[in-house]
PDB file of N, CA and C in Angstrom:
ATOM      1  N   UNK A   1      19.616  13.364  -0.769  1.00  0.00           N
ATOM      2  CA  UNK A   1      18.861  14.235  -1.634  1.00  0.00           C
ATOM      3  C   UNK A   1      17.379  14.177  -1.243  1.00  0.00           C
ATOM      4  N   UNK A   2      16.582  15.322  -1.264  1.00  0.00           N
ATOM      5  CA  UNK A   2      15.313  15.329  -0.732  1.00  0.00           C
ATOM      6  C   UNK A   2      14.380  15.084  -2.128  1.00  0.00           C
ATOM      7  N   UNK A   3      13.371  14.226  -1.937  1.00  0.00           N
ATOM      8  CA  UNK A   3      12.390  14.052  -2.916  1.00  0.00           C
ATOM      9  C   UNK A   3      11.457  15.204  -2.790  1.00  0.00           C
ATOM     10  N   UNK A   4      11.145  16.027  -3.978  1.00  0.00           N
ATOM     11  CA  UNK A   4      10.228  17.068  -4.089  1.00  0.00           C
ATOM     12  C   UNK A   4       8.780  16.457  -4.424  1.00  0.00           C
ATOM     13  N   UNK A   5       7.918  16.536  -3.178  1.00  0.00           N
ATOM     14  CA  UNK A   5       6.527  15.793  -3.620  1.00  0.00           C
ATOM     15  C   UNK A   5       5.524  16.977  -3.524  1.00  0.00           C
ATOM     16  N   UNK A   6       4.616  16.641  -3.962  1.00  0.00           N
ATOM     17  CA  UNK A   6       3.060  17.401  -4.583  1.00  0.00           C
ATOM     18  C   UNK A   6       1.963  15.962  -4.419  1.00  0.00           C
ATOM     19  N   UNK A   7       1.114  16.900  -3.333  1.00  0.00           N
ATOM     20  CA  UNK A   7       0.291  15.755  -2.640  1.00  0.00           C
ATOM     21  C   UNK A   7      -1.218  15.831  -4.270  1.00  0.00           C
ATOM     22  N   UNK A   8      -1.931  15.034  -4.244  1.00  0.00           N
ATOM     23  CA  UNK A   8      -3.171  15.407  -5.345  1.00  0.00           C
ATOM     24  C   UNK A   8      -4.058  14.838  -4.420  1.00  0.00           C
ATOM     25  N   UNK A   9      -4.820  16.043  -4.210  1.00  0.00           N
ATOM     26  CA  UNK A   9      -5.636  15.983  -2.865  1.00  0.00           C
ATOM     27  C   UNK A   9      -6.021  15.335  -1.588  1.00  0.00           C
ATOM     28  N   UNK A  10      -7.046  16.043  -1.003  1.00  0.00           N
ATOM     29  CA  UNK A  10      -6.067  16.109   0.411  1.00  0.00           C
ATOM     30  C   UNK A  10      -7.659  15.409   1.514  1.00  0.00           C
ATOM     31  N   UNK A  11      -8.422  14.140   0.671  1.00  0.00           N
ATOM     32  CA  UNK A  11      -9.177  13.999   1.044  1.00  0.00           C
ATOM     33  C   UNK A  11      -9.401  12.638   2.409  1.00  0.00           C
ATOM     34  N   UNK A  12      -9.437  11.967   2.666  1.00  0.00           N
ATOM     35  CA  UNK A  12      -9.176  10.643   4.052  1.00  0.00           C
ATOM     36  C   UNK A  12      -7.909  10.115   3.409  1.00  0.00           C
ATOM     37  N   UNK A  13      -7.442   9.937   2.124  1.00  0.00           N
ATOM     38  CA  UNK A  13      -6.090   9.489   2.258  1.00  0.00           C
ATOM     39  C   UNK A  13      -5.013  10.317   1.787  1.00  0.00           C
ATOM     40  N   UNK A  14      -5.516  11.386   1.287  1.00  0.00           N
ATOM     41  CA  UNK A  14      -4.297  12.746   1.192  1.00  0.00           C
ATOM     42  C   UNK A  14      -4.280  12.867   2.666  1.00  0.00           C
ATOM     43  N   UNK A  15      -4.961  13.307   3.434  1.00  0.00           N
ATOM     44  CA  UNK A  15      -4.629  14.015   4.854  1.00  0.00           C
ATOM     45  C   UNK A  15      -3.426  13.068   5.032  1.00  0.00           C
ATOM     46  N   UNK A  16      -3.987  12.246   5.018  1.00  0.00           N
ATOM     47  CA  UNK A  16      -2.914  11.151   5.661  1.00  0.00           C
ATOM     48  C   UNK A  16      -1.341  11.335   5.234  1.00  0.00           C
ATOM     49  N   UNK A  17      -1.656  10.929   3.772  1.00  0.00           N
ATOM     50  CA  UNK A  17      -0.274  11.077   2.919  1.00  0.00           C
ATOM     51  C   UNK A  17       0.608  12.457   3.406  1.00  0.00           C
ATOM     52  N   UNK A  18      -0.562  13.702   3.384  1.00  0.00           N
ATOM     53  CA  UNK A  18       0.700  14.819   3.710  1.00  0.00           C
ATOM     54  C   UNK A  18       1.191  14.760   5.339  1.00  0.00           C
ATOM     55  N   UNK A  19       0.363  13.782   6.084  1.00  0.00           N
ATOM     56  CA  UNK A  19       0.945  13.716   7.558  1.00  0.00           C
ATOM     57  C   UNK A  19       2.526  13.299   7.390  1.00  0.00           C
ATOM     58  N   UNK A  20       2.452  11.964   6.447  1.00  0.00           N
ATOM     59  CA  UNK A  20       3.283  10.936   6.691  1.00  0.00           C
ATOM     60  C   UNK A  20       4.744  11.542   5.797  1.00  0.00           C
ATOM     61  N   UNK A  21       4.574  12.618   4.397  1.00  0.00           N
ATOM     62  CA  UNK A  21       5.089  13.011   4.045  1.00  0.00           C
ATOM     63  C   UNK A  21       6.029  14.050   4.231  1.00  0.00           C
ATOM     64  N   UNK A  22       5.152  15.146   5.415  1.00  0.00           N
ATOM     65  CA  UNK A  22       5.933  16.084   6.351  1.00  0.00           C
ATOM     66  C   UNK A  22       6.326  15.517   7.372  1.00  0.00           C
ATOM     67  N   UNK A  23       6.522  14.308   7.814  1.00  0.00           N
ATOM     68  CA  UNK A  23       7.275  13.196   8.505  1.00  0.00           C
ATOM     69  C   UNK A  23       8.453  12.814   8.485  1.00  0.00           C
ATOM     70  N   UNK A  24       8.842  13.000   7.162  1.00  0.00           N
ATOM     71  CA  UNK A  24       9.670  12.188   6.539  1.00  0.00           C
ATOM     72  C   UNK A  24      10.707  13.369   6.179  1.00  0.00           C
ATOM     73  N   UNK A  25      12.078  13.646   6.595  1.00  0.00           N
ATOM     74  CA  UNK A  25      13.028  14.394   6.470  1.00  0.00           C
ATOM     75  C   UNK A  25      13.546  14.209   4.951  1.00  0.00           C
ATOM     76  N   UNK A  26      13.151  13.221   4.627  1.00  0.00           N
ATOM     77  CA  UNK A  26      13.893  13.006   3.152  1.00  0.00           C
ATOM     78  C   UNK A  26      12.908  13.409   1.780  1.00  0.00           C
ATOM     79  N   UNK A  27      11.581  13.859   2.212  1.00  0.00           N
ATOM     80  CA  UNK A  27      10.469  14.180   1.637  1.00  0.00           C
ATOM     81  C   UNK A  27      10.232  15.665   1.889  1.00  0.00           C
ATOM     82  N   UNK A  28      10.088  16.773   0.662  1.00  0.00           N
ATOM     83  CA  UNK A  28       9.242  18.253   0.844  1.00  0.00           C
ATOM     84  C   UNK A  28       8.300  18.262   0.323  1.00  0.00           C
ATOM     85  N   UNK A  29       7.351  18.625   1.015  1.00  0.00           N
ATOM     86  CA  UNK A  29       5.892  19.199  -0.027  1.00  0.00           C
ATOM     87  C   UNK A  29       6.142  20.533  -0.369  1.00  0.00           C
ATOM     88  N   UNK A  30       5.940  20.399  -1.756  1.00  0.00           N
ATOM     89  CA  UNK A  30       6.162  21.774  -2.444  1.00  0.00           C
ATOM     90  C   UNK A  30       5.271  22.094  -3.354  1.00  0.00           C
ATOM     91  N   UNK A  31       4.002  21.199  -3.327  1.00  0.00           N
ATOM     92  CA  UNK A  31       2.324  21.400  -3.738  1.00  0.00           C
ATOM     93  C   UNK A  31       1.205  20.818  -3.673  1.00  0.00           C
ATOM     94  N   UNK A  32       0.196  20.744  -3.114  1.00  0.00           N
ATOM     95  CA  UNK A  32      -0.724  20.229  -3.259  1.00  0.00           C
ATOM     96  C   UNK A  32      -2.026  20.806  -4.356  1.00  0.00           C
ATOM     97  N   UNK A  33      -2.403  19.701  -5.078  1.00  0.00           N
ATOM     98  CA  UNK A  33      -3.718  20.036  -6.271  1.00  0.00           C
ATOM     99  C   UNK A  33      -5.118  19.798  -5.035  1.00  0.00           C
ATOM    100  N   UNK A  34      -5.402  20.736  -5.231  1.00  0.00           N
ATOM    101  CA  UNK A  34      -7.284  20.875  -4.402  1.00  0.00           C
ATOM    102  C   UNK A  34      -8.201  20.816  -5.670  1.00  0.00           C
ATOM    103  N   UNK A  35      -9.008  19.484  -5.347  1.00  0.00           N
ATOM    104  CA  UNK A  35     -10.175  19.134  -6.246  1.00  0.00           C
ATOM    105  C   UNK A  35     -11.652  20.142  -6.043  1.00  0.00           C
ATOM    106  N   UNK A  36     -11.679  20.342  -4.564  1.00  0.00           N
ATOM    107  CA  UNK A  36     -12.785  20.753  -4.417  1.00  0.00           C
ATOM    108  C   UNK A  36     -12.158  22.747  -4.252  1.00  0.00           C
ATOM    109  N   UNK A  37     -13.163  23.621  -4.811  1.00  0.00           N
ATOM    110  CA  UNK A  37     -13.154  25.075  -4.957  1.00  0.00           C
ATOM    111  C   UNK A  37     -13.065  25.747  -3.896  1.00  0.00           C
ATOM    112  N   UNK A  38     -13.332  24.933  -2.459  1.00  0.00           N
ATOM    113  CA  UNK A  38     -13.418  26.010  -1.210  1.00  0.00           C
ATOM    114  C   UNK A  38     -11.864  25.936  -0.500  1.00  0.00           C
ATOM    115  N   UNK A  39     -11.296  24.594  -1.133  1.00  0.00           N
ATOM    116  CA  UNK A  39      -9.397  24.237  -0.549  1.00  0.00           C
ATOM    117  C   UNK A  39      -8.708  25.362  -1.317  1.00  0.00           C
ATOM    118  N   UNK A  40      -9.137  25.497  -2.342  1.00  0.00           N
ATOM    119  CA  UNK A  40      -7.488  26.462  -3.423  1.00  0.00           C
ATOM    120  C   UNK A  40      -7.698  27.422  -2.408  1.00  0.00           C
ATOM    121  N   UNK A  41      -6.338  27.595  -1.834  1.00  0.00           N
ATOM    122  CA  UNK A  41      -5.884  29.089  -1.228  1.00  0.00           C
ATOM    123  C   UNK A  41      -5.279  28.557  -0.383  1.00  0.00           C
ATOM    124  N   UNK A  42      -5.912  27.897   0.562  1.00  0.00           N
ATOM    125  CA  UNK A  42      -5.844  27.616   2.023  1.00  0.00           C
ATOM    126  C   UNK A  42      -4.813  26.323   2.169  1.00  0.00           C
ATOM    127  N   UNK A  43      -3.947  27.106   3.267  1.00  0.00           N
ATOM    128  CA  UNK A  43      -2.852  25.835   3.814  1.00  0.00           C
ATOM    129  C   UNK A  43      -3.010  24.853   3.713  1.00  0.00           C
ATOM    130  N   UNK A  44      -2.279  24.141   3.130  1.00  0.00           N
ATOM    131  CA  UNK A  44      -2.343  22.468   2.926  1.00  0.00           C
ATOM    132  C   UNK A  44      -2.297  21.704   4.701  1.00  0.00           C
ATOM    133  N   UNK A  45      -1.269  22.079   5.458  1.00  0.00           N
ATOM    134  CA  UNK A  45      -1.180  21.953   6.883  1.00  0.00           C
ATOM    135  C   UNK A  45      -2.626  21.716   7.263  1.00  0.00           C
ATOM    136  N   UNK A  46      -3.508  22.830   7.398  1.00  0.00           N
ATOM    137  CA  UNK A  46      -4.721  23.450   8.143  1.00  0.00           C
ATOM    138  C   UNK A  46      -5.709  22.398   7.151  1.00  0.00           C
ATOM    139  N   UNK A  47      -5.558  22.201   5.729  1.00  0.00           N
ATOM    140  CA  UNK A  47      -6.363  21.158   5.171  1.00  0.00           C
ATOM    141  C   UNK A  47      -6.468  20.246   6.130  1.00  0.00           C
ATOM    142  N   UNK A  48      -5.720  19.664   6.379  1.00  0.00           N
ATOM    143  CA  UNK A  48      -5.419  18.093   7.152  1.00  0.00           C
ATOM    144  C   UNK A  48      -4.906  18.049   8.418  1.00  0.00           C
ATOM    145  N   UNK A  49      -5.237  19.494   9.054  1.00  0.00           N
ATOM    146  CA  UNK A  49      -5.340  19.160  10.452  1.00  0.00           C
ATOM    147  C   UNK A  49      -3.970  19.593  11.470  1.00  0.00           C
ATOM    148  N   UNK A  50      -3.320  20.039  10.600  1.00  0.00           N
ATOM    149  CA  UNK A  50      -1.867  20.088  11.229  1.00  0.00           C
ATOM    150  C   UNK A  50      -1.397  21.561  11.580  1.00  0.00           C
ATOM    151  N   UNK A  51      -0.268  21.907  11.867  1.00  0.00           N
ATOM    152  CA  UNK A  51       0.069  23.447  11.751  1.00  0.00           C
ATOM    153  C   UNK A  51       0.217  23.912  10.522  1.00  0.00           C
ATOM    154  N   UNK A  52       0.382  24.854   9.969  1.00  0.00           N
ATOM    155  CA  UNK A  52       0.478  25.680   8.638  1.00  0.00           C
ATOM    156  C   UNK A  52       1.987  24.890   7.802  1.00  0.00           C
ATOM    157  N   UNK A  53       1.753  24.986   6.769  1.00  0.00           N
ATOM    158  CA  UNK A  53       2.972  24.072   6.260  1.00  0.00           C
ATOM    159  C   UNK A  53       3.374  25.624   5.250  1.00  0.00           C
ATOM    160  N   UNK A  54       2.609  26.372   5.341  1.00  0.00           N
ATOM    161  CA  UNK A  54       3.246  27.602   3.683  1.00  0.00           C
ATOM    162  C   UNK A  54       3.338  27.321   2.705  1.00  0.00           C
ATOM    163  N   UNK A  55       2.501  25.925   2.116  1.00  0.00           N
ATOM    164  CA  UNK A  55       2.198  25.439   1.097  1.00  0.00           C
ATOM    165  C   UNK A  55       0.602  25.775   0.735  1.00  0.00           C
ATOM    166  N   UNK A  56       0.087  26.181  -0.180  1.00  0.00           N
ATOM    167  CA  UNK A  56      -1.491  26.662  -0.104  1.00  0.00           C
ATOM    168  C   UNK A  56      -1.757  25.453  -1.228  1.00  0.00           C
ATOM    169  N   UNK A  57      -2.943  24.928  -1.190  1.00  0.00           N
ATOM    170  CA  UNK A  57      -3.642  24.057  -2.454  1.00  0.00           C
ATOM    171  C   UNK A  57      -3.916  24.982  -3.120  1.00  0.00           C
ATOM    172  N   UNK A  58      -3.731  24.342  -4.614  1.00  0.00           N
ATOM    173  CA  UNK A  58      -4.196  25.332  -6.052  1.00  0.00           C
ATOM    174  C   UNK A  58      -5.345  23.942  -6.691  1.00  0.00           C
ATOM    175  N   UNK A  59      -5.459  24.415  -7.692  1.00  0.00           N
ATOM    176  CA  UNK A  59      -6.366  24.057  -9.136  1.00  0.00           C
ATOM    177  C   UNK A  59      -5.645  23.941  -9.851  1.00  0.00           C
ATOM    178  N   UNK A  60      -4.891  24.708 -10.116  1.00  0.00           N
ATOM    179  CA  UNK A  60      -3.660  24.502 -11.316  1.00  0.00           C
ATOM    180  C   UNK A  60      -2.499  24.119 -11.547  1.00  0.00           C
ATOM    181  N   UNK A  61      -3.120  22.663 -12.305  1.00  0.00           N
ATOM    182  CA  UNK A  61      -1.919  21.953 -12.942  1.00  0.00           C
ATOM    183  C   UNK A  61      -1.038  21.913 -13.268  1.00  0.00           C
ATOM    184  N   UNK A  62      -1.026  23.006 -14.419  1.00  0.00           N
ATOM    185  CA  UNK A  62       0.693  23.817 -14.932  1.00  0.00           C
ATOM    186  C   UNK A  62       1.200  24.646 -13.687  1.00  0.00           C
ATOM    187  N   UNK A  63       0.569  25.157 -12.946  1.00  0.00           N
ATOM    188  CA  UNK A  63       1.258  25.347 -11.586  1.00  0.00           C
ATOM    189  C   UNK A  63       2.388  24.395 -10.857  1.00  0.00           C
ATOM    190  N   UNK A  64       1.182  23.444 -10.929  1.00  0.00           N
ATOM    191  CA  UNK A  64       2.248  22.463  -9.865  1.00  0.00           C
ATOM    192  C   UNK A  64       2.949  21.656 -10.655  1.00  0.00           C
ATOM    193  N   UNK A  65       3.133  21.365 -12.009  1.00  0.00           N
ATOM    194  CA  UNK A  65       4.041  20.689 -12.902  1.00  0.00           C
ATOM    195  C   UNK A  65       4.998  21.522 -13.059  1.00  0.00           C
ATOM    196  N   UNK A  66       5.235  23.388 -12.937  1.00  0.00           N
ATOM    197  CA  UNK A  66       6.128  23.834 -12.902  1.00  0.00           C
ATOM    198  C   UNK A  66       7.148  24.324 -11.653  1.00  0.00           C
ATOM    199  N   UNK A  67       6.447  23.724 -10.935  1.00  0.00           N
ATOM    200  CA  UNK A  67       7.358  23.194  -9.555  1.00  0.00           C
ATOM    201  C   UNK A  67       8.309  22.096  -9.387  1.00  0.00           C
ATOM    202  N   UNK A  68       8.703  20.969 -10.163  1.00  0.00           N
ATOM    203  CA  UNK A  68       9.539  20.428 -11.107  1.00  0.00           C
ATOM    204  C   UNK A  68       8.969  19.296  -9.783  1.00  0.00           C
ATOM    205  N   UNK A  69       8.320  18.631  -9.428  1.00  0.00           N
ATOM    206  CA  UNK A  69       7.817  17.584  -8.319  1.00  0.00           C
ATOM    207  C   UNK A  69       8.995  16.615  -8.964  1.00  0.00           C
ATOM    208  N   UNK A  70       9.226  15.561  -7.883  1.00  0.00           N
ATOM    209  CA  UNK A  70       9.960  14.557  -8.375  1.00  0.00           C
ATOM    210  C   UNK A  70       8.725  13.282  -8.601  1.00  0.00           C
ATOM    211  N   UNK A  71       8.039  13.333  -7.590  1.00  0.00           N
ATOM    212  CA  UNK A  71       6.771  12.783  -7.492  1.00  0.00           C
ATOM    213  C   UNK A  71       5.412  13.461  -7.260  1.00  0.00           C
ATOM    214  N   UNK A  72       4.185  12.698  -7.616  1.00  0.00           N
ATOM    215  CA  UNK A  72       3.320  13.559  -7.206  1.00  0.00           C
ATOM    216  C   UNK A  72       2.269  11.795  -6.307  1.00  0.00           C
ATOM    217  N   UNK A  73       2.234  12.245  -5.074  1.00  0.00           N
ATOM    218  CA  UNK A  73       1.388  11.469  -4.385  1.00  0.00           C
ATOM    219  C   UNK A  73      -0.428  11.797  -4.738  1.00  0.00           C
ATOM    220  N   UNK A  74      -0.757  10.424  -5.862  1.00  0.00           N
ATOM    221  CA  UNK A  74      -1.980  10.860  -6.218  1.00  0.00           C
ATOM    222  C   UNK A  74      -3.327   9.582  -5.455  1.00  0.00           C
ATOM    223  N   UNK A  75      -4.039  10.616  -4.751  1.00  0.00           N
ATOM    224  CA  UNK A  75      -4.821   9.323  -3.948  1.00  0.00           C
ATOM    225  C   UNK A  75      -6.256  10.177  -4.291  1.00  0.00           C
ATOM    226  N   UNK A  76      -6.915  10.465  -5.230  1.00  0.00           N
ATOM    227  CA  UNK A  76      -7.991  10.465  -5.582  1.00  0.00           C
ATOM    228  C   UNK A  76      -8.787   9.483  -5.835  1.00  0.00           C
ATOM    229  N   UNK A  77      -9.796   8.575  -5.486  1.00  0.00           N
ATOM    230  CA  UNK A  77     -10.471   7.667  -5.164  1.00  0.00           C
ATOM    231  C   UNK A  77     -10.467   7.065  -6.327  1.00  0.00           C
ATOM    232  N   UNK A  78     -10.668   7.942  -7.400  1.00  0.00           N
ATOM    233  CA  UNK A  78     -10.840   7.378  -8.824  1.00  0.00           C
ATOM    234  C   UNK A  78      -9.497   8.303  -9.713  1.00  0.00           C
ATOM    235  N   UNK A  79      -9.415   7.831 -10.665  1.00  0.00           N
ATOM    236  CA  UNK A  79      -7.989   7.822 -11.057  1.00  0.00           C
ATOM    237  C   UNK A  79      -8.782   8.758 -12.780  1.00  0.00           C
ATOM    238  N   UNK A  80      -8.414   9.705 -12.963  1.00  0.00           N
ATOM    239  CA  UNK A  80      -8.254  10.414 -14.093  1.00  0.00           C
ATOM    240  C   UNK A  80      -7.208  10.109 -15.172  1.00  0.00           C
ATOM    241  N   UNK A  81      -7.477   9.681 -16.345  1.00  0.00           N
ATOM    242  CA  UNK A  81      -6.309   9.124 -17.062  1.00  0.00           C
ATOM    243  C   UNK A  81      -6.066  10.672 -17.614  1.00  0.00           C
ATOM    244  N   UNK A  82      -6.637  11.361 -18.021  1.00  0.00           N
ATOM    245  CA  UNK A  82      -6.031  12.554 -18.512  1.00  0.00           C
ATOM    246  C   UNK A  82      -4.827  12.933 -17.839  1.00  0.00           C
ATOM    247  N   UNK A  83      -5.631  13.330 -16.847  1.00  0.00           N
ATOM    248  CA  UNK A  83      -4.380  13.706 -15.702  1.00  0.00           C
ATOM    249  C   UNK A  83      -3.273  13.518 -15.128  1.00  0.00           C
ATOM    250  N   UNK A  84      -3.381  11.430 -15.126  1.00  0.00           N
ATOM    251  CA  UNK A  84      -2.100  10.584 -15.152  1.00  0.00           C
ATOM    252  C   UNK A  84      -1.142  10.863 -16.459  1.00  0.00           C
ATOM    253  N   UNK A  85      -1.925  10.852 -17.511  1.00  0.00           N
ATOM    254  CA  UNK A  85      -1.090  11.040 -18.515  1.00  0.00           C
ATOM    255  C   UNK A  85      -0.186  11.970 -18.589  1.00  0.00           C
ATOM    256  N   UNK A  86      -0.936  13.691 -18.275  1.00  0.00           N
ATOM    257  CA  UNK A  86      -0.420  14.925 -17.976  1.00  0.00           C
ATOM    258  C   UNK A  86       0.618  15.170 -16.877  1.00  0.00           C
ATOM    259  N   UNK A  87       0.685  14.031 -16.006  1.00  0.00           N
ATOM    260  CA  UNK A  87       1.755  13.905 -15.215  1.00  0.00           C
ATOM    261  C   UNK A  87       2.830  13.414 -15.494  1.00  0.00           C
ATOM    262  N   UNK A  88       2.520  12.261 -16.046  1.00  0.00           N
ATOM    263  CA  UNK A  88       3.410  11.336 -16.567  1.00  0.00           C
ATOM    264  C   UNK A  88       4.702  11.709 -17.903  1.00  0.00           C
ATOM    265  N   UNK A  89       3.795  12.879 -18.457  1.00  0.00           N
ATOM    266  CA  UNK A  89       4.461  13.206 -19.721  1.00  0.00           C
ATOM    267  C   UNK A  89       5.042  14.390 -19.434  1.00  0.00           C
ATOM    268  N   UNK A  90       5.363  15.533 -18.066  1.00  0.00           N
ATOM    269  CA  UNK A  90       5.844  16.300 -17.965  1.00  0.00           C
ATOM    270  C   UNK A  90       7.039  15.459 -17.222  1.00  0.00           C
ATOM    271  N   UNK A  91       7.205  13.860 -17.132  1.00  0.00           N
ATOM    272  CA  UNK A  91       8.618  13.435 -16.574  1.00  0.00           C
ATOM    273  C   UNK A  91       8.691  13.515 -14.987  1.00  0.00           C
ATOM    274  N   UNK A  92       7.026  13.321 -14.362  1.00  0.00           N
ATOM    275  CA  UNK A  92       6.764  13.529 -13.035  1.00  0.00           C
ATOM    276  C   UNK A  92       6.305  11.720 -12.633  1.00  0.00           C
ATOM    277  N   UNK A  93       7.240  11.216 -11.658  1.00  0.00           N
ATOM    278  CA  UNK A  93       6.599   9.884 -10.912  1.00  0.00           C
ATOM    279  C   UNK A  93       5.544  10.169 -10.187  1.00  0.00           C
ATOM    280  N   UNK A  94       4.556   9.104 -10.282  1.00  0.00           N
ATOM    281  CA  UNK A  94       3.791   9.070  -9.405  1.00  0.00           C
ATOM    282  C   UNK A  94       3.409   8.045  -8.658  1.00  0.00           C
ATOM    283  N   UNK A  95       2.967   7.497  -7.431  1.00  0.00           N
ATOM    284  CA  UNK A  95       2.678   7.106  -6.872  1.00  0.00           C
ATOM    285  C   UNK A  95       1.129   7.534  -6.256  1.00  0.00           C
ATOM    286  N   UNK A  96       0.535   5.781  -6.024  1.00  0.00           N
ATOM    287  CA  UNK A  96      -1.146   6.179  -5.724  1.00  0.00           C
ATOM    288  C   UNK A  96      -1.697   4.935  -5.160  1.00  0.00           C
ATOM    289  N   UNK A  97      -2.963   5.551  -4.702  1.00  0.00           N
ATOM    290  CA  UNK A  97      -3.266   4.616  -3.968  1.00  0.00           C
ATOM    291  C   UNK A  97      -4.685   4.383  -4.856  1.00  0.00           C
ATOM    292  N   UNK A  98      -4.986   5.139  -6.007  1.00  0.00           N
ATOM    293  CA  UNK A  98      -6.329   4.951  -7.017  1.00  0.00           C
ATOM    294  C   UNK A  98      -6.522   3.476  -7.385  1.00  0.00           C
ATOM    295  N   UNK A  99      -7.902   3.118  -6.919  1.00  0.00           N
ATOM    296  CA  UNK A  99      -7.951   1.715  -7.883  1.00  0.00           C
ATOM    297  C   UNK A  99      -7.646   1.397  -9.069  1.00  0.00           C
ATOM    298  N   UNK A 100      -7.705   2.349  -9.418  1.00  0.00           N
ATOM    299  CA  UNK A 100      -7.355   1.791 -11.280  1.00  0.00           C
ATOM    300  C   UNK A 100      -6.156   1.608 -11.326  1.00  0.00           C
ATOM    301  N   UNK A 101      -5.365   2.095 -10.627  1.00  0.00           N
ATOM    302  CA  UNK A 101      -3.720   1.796 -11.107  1.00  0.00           C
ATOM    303  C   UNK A 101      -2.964   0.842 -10.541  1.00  0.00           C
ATOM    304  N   UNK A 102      -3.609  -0.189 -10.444  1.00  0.00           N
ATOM    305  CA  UNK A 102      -3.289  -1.644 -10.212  1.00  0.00           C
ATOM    306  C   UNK A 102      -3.239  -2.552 -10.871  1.00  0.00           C
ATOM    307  N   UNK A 103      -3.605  -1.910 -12.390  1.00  0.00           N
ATOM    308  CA  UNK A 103      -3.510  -2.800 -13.538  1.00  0.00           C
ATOM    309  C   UNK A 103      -4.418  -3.113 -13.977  1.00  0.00           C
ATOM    310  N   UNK A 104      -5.448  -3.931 -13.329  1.00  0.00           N
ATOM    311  CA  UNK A 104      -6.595  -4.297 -14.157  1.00  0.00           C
ATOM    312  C   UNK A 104      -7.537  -3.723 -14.185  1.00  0.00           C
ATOM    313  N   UNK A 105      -7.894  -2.455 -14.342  1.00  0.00           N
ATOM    314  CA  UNK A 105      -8.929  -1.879 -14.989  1.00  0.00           C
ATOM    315  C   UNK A 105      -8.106  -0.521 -16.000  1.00  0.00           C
ATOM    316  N   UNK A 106      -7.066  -0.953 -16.256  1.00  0.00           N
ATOM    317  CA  UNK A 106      -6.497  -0.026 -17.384  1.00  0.00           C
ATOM    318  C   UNK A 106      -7.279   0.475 -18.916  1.00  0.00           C
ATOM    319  N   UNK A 107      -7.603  -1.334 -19.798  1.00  0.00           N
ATOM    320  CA  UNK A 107      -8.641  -1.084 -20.067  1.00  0.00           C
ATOM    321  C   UNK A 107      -7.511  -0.680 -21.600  1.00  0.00           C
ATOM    322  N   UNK A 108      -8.441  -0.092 -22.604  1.00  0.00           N
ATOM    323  CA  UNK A 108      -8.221   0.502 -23.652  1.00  0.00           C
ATOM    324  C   UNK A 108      -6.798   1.945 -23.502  1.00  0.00           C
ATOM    325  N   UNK A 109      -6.904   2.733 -22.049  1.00  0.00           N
ATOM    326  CA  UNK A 109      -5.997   3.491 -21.565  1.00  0.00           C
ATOM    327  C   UNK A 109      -4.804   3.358 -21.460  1.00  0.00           C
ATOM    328  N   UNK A 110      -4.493   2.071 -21.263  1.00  0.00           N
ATOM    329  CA  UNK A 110      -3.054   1.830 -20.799  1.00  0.00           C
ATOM    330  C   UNK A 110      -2.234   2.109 -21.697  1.00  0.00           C
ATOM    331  N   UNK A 111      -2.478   1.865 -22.876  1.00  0.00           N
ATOM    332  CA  UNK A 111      -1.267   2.240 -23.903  1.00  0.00           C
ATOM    333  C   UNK A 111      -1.109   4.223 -23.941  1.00  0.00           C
ATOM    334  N   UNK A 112      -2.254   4.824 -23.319  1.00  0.00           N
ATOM    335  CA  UNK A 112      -1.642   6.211 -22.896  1.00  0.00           C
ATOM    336  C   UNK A 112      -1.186   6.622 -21.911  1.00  0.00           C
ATOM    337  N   UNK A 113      -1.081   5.415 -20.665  1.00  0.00           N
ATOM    338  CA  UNK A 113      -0.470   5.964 -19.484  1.00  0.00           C
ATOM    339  C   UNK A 113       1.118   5.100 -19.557  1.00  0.00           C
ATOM    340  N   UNK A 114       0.869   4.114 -21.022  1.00  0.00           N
ATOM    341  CA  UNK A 114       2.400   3.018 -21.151  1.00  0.00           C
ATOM    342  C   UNK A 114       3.539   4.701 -21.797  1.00  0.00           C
ATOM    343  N   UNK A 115       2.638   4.980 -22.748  1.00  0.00           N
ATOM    344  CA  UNK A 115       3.090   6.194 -23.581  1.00  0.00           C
ATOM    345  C   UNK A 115       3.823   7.122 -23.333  1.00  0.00           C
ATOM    346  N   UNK A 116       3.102   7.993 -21.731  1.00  0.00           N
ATOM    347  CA  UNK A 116       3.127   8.957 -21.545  1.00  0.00           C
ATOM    348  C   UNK A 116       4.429   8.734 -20.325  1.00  0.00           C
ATOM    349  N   UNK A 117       5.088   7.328 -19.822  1.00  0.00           N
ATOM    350  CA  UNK A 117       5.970   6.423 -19.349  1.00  0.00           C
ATOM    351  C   UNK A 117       6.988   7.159 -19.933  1.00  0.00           C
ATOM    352  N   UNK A 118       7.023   6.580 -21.545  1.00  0.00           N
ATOM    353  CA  UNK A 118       8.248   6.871 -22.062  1.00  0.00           C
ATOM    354  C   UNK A 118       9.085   7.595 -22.794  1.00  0.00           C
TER     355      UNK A 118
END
């Protein structure tokens, strides 16, 4: 069974992630979230250097949550709890490489990202 992933941006360690992800036969990208305003449109591929993948980066969230992701690969430097939460509670895994989500700087948050878990 192929894991349906959605990269969350596509900056020194997204590039990477969607290299390693269109790598992987057992992995589809079927969205990437663009933080910055000049990515939404434009090939996720051509983001990061590669050939065209026919995946374009968006802005929008309910976009790519209604793409039913199995995961969403989130490597934004800093970690948005809104956003984790908003992932978390549409029943989407995630995986990341954000400092904060290593536990100790959870902080007062954690009981909305424990929450939004279950």
């Amino acid at each position: 069974m192929t894991c349906r992933v959605v990269q969350w941006t596509t900056g020194n360690v997204g590039r990477k992630s969607v290299h390693a992800i269109v790598a992987n036969s057992d992995l589809e990208l079927v969205g990437c979230y663009a933080w910055a305003a000049d990515k939404v449109g434009k090939d996720v591929g051509e983001l990061c250097g590669i050939d065209p993948l026919g995946v374009n980066a968006t802005d929008d969230i309910d976009a790519l949550l209604a793409l039913r992701p199995d995961c969403v690969v989130y490597t934004p430097m800093f970690a948005d709890v809104d956003v984790l939460v908003r992932i978390l509670g549409a029943g989407v895994n995630i995986v990341t490489t954000s400092e904060f989500i290593n536990g100790t700087g959870f902080g007062a948050d954690r009981a909305r990202i424990v929450a939004a878990c279950e």
